[in-house]
C-alpha atoms as a PDB file:
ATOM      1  CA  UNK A   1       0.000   0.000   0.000  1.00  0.00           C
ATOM      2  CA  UNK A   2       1.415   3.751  -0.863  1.00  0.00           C
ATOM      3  CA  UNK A   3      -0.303   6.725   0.779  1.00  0.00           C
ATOM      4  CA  UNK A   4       0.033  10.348  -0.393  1.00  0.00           C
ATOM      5  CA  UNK A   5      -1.432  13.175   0.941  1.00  0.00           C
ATOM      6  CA  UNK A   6      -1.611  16.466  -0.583  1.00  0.00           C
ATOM      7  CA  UNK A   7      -3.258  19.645   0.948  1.00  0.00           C
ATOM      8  CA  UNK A   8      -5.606  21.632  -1.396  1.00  0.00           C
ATOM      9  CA  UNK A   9      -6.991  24.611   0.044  1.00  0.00           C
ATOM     10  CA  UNK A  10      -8.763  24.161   2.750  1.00  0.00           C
ATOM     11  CA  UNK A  11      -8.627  20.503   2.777  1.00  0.00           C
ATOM     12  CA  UNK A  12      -5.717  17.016   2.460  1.00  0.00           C
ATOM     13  CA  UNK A  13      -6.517  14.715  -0.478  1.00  0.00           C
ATOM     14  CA  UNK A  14      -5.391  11.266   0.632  1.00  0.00           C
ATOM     15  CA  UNK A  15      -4.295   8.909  -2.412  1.00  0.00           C
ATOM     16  CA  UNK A  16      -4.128   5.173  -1.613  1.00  0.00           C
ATOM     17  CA  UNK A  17      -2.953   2.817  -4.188  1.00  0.00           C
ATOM     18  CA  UNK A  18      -2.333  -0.916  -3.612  1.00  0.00           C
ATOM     19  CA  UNK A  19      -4.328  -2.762  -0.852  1.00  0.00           C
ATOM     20  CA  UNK A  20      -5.761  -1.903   2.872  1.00  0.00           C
ATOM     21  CA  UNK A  21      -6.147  -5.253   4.313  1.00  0.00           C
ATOM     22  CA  UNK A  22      -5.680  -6.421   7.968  1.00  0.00           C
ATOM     23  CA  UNK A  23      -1.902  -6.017   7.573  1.00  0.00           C
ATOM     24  CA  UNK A  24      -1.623  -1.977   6.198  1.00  0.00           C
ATOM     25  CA  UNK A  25      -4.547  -0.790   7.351  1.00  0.00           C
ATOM     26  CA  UNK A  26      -3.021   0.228  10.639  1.00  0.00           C
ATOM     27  CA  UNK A  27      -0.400   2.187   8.846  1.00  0.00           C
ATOM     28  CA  UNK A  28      -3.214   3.433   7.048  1.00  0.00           C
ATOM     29  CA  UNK A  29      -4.975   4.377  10.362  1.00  0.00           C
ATOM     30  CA  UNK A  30      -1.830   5.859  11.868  1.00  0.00           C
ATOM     31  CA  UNK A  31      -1.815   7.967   8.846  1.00  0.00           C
ATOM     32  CA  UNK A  32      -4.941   9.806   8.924  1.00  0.00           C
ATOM     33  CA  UNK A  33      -4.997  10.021  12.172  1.00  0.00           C
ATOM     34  CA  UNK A  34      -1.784  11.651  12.048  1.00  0.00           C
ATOM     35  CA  UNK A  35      -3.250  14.176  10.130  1.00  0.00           C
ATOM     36  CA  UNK A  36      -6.005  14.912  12.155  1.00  0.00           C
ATOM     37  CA  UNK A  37      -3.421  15.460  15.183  1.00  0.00           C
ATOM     38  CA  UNK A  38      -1.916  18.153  12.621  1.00  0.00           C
ATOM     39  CA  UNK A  39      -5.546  20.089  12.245  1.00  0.00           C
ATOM     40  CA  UNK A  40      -6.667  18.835   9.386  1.00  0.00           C
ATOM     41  CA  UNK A  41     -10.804  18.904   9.424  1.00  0.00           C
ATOM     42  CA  UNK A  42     -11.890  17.880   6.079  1.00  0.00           C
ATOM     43  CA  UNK A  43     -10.408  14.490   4.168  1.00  0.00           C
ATOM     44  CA  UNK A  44     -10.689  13.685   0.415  1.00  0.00           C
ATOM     45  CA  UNK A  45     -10.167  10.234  -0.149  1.00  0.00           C
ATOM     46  CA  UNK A  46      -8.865   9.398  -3.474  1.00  0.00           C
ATOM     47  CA  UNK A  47      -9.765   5.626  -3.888  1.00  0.00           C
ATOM     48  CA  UNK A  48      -8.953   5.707  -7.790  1.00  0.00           C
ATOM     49  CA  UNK A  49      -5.423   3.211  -7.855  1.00  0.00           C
ATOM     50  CA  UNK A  50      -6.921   1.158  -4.249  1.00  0.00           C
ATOM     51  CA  UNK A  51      -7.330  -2.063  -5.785  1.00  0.00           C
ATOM     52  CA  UNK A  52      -8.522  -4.070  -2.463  1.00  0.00           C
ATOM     53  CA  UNK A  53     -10.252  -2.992   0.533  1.00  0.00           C
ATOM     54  CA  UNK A  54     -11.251  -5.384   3.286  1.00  0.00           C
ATOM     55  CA  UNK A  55     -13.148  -5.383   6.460  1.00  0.00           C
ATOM     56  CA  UNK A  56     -10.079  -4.021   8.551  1.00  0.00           C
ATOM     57  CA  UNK A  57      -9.931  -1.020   5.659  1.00  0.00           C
ATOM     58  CA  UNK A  58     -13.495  -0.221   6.580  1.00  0.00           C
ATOM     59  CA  UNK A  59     -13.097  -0.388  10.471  1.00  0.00           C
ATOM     60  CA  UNK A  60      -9.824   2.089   9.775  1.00  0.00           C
ATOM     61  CA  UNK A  61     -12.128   4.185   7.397  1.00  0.00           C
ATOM     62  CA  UNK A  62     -14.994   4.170  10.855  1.00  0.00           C
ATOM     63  CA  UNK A  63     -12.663   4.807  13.204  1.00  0.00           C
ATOM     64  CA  UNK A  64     -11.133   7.925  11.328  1.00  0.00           C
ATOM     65  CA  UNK A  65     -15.021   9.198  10.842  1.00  0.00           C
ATOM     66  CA  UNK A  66     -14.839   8.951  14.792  1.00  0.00           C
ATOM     67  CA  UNK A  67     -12.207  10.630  15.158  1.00  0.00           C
ATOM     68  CA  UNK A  68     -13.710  14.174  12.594  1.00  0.00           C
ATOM     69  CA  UNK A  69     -17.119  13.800  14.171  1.00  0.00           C
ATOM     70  CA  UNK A  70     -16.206  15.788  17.259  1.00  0.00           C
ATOM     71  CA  UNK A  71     -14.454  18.396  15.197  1.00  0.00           C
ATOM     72  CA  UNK A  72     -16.837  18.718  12.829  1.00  0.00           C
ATOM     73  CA  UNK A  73     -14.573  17.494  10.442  1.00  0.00           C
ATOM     74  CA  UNK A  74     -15.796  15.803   6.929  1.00  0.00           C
ATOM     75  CA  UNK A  75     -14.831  12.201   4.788  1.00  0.00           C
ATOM     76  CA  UNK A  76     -15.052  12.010   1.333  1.00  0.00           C
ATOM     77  CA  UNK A  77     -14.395   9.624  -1.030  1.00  0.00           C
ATOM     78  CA  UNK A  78     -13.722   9.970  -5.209  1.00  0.00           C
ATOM     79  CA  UNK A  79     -13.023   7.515  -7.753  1.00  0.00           C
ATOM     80  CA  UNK A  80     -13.850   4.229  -6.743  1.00  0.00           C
ATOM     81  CA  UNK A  81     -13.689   1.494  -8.785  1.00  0.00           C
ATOM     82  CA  UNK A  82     -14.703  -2.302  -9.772  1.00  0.00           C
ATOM     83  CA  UNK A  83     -14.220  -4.389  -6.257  1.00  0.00           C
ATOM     84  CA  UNK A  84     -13.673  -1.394  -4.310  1.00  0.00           C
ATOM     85  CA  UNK A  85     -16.332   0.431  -5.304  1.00  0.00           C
ATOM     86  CA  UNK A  86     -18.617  -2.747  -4.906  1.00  0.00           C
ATOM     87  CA  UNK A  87     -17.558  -3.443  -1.518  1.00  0.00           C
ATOM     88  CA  UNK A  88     -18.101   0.361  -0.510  1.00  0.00           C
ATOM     89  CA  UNK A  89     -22.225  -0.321  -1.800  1.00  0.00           C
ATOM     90  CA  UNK A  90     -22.122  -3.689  -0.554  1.00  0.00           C
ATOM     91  CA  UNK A  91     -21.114  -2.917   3.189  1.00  0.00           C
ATOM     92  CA  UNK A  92     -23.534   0.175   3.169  1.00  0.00           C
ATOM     93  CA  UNK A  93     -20.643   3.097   3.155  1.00  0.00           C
ATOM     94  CA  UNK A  94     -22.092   4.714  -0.150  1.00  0.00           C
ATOM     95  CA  UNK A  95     -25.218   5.556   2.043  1.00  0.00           C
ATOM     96  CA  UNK A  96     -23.295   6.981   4.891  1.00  0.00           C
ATOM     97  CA  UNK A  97     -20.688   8.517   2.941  1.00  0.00           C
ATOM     98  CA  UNK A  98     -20.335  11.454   0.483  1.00  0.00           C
ATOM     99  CA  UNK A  99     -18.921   9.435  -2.495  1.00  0.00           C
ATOM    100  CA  UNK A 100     -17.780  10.955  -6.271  1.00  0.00           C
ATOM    101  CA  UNK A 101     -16.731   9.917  -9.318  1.00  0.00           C
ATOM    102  CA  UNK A 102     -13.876  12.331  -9.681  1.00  0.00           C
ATOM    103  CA  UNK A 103     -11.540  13.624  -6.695  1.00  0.00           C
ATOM    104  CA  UNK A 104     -12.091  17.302  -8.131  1.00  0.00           C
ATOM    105  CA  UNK A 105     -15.956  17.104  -8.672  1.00  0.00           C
ATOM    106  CA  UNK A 106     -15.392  16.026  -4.352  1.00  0.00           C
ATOM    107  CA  UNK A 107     -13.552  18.991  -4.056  1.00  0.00           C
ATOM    108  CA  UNK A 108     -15.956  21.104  -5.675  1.00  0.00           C
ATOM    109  CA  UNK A 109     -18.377  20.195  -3.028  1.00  0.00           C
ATOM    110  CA  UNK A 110     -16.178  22.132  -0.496  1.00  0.00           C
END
């Protein structure tokens, strides 16, 4: 798994590529959670080159909603695709989650 963040105005665009399974998602964790610690309030998750996502990717994915809730801080998600994409519908997320096609039509939102 590879994780880059890049801050865009008033918000950090997360890119994941690879796989967050039960083995990197607590990297993955540590890593938005790291950037909460540093102030950031409002996440864009670019899900475009994540190839895999398992139960212990959603957990990470809850407990990092946890964690903005308080600050009123916001999750949201652009370009999912095939499995990942399915598993996000599947499990429910696409109905508690702002999801987008494109990571800048989710930053136009802000």
């Amino acid at each position: 798994m590879e994780i880059n963040s890049e801050k865009i105005r008033n918000c950090v665009v997360v890119s994941v590529k690879g796989k967050i399974d039960a083995v990197t998602s607590p990297d993955f964790e540590k890593s938005l959670s790291e950037l909460i610690g540093k102030g950031e309030k409002i996440i864009v998750m670019d899900l475009g080159s994540l190839e895999y996502i398992s139960s212990a990717g959603l957990r990470s994915i809850l407990a990092t909603a946890k964690h903005l809730k308080p600050i009123d801080g916001k999750l949201l998600f652009a370009g999912l695709q095939g499995p990942v994409k399915d598993v996000f519908r599947i499990s429910g997320f696409a109905s508690i989650f702002q999801i987008f096609d494109s990571r800048d039509e989710a930053l136009q939102q802000l």
